[in-house]
Protein backbone atom coordinates (compact mmCIF):
# COMPACT_ATOMS: atom_id res chain seq x y z
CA UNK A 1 21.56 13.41 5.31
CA UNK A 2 18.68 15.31 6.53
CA UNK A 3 15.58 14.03 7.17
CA UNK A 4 12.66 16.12 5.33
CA UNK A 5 10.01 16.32 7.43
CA UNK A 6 11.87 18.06 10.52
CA UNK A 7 12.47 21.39 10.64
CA UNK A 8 16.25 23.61 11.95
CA UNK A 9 15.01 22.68 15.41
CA UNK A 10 14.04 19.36 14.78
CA UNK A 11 10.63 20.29 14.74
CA UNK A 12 7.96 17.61 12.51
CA UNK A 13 6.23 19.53 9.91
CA UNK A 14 4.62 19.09 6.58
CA UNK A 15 7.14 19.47 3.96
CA UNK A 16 6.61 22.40 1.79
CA UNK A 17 6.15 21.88 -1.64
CA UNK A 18 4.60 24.60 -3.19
CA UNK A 19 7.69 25.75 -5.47
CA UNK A 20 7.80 21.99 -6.92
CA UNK A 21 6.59 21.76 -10.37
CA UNK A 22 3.91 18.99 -10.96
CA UNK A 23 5.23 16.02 -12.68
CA UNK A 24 4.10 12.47 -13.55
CA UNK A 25 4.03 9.81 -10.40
CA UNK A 26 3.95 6.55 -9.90
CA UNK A 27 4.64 4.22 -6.95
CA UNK A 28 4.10 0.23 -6.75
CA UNK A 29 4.42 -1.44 -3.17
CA UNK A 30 4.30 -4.96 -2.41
CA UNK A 31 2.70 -7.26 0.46
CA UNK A 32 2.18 -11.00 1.78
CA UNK A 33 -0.08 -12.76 3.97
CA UNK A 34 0.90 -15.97 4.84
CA UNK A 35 -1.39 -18.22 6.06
CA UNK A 36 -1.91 -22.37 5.86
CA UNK A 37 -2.99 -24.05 2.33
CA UNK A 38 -6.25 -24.40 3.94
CA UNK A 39 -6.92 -20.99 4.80
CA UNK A 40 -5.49 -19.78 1.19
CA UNK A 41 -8.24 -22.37 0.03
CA UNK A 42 -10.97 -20.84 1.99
CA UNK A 43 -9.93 -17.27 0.63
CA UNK A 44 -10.06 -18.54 -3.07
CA UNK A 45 -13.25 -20.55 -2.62
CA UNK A 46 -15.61 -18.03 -0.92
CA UNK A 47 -14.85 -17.71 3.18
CA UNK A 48 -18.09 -16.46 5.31
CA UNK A 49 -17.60 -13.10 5.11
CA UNK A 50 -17.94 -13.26 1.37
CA UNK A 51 -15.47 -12.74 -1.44
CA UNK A 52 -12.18 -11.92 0.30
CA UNK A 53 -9.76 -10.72 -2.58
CA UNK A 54 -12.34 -8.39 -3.94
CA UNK A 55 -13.02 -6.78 -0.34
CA UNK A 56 -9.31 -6.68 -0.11
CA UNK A 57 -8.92 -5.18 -3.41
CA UNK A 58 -11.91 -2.15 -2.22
CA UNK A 59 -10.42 -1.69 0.76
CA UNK A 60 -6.48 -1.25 -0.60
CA UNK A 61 -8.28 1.27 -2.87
CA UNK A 62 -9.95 3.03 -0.01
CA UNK A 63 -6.45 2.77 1.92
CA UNK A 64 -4.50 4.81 -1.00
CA UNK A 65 -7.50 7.63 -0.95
CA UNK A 66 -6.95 7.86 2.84
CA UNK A 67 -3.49 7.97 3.32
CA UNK A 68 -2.88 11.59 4.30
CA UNK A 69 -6.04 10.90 7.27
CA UNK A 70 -3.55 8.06 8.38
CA UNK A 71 -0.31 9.69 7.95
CA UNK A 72 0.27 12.54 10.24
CA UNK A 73 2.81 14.65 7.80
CA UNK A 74 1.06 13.25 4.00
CA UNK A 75 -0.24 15.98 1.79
CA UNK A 76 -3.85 15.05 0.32
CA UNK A 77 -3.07 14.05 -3.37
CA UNK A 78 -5.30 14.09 -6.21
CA UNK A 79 -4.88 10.45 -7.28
CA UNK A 80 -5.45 9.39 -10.94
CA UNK A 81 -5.27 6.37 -10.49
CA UNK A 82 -5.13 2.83 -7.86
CA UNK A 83 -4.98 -0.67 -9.17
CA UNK A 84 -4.82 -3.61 -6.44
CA UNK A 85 -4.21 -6.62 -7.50
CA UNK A 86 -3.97 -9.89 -5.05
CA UNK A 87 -2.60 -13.08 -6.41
CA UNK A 88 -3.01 -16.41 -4.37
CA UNK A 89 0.66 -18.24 -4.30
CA UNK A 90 0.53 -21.77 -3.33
CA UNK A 91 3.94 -21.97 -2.77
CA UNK A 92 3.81 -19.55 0.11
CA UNK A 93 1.07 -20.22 0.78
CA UNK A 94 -0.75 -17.21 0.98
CA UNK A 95 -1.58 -14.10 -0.94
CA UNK A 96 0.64 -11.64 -3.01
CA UNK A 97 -0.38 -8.13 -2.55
CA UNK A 98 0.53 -5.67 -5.57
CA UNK A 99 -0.75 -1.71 -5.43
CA UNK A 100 0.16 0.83 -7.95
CA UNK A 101 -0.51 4.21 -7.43
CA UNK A 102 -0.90 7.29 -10.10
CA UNK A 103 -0.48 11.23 -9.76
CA UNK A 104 0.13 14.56 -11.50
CA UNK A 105 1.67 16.42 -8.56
CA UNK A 106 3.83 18.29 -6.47
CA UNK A 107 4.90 14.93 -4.41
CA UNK A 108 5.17 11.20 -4.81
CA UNK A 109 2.72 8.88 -4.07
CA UNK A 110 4.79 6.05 -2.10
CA UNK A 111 2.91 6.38 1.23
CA UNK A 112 -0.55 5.65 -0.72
CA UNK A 113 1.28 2.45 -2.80
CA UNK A 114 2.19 1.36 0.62
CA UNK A 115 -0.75 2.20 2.76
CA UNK A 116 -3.04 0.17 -0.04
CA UNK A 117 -1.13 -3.23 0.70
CA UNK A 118 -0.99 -2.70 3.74
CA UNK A 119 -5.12 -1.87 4.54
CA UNK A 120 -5.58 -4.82 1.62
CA UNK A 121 -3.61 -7.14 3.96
CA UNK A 122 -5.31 -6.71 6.91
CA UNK A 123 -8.55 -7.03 5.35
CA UNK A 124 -7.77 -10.43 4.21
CA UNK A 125 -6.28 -10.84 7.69
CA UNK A 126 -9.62 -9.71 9.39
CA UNK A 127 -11.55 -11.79 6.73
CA UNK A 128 -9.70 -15.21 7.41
CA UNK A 129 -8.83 -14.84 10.97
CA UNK A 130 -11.93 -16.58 12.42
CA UNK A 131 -9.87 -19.86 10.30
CA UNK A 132 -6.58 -19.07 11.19
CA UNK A 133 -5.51 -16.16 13.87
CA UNK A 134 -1.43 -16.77 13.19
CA UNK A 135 -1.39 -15.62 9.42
CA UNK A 136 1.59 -13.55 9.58
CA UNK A 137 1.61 -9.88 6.87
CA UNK A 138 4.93 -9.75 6.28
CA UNK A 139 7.53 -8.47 3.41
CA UNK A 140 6.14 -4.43 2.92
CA UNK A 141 7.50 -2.85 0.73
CA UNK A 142 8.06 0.28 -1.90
CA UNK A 143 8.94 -1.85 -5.36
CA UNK A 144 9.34 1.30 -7.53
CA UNK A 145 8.51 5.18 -7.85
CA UNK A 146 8.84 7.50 -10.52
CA UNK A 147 8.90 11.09 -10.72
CA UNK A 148 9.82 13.64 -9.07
CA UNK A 149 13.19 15.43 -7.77
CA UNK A 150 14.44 11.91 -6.56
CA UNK A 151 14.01 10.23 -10.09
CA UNK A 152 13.42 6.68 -10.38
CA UNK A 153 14.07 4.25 -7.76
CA UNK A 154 13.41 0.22 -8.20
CA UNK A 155 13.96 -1.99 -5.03
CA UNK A 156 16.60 -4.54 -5.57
């Protein structure tokens, strides 16, 4: 298997993709933060930076728009549409991070599915840590993509 984004000489470039057709994309990506039942309270209940799961949710948006200023060898993508969603689990405890991610391109948008739970995480990491500095973000990852030469993919 060859890896795409090295060259014959093993040389990292940007992948060409300007004889792709554009087709419809999705990506979803998943993340946790796992922190004590009194920290998880603290993020539900208003901590003293302010409301933590809609920062969160702003700044996974922000992540998914930003991903190719991140990510050396991402093209910019015209994104249709990011939807963040953070769910507090008790039995964790912590949060459940969900991003989906929308295009009409000439790539897929996995990197910006990922990159959004991943900049949501550590904003509720940077929002509770003056409560608890061991939360651990743990368990990224792609959940599905669509589109594209690869098809459809669905983690198992």
């Amino acid at each position: 298997m060859s890896l795409t984004h090295f060259d014959a000489q093993g040389q990292a470039h940007m992948v060409d993709v300007s004889g792709k057709p554009e087709t419809a994309r999705e990506a979803m990506a998943e993340g946790v933060v796992i922190m004590s039942p009194e920290t998880l309270a603290l993020a539900q209940g208003g901590a003293a930076k302010g409301d933590v799961m809609g920062v969160a949710r702003l700044a996974g948006i922000m992540g998914a728009k930003r991903t190719s200023d991140l990510i050396p060898l991402c093209h910019p993508l015209p994104i249709t549409k990011v939807a963040v969603e953070l769910v507090a689990e008790p039995a964790l405890p912590g949060i459940r991070i969900t991003a989906t991610v929308k295009t009409a391109g000439k790539t897929g948008v996995e990197m910006e599915a990922l990159t959004a739970v991943t900049t949501a995480c550590l904003t509720v990491y940077d929002m509770l840590k003056a409560a608890q500095k061991d939360m651990r973000i743990e368990g990224i990852r792609l959940l599905s993509k669509t589109g594209g030469k690869s098809g459809e993919f669905r983690a198992p």
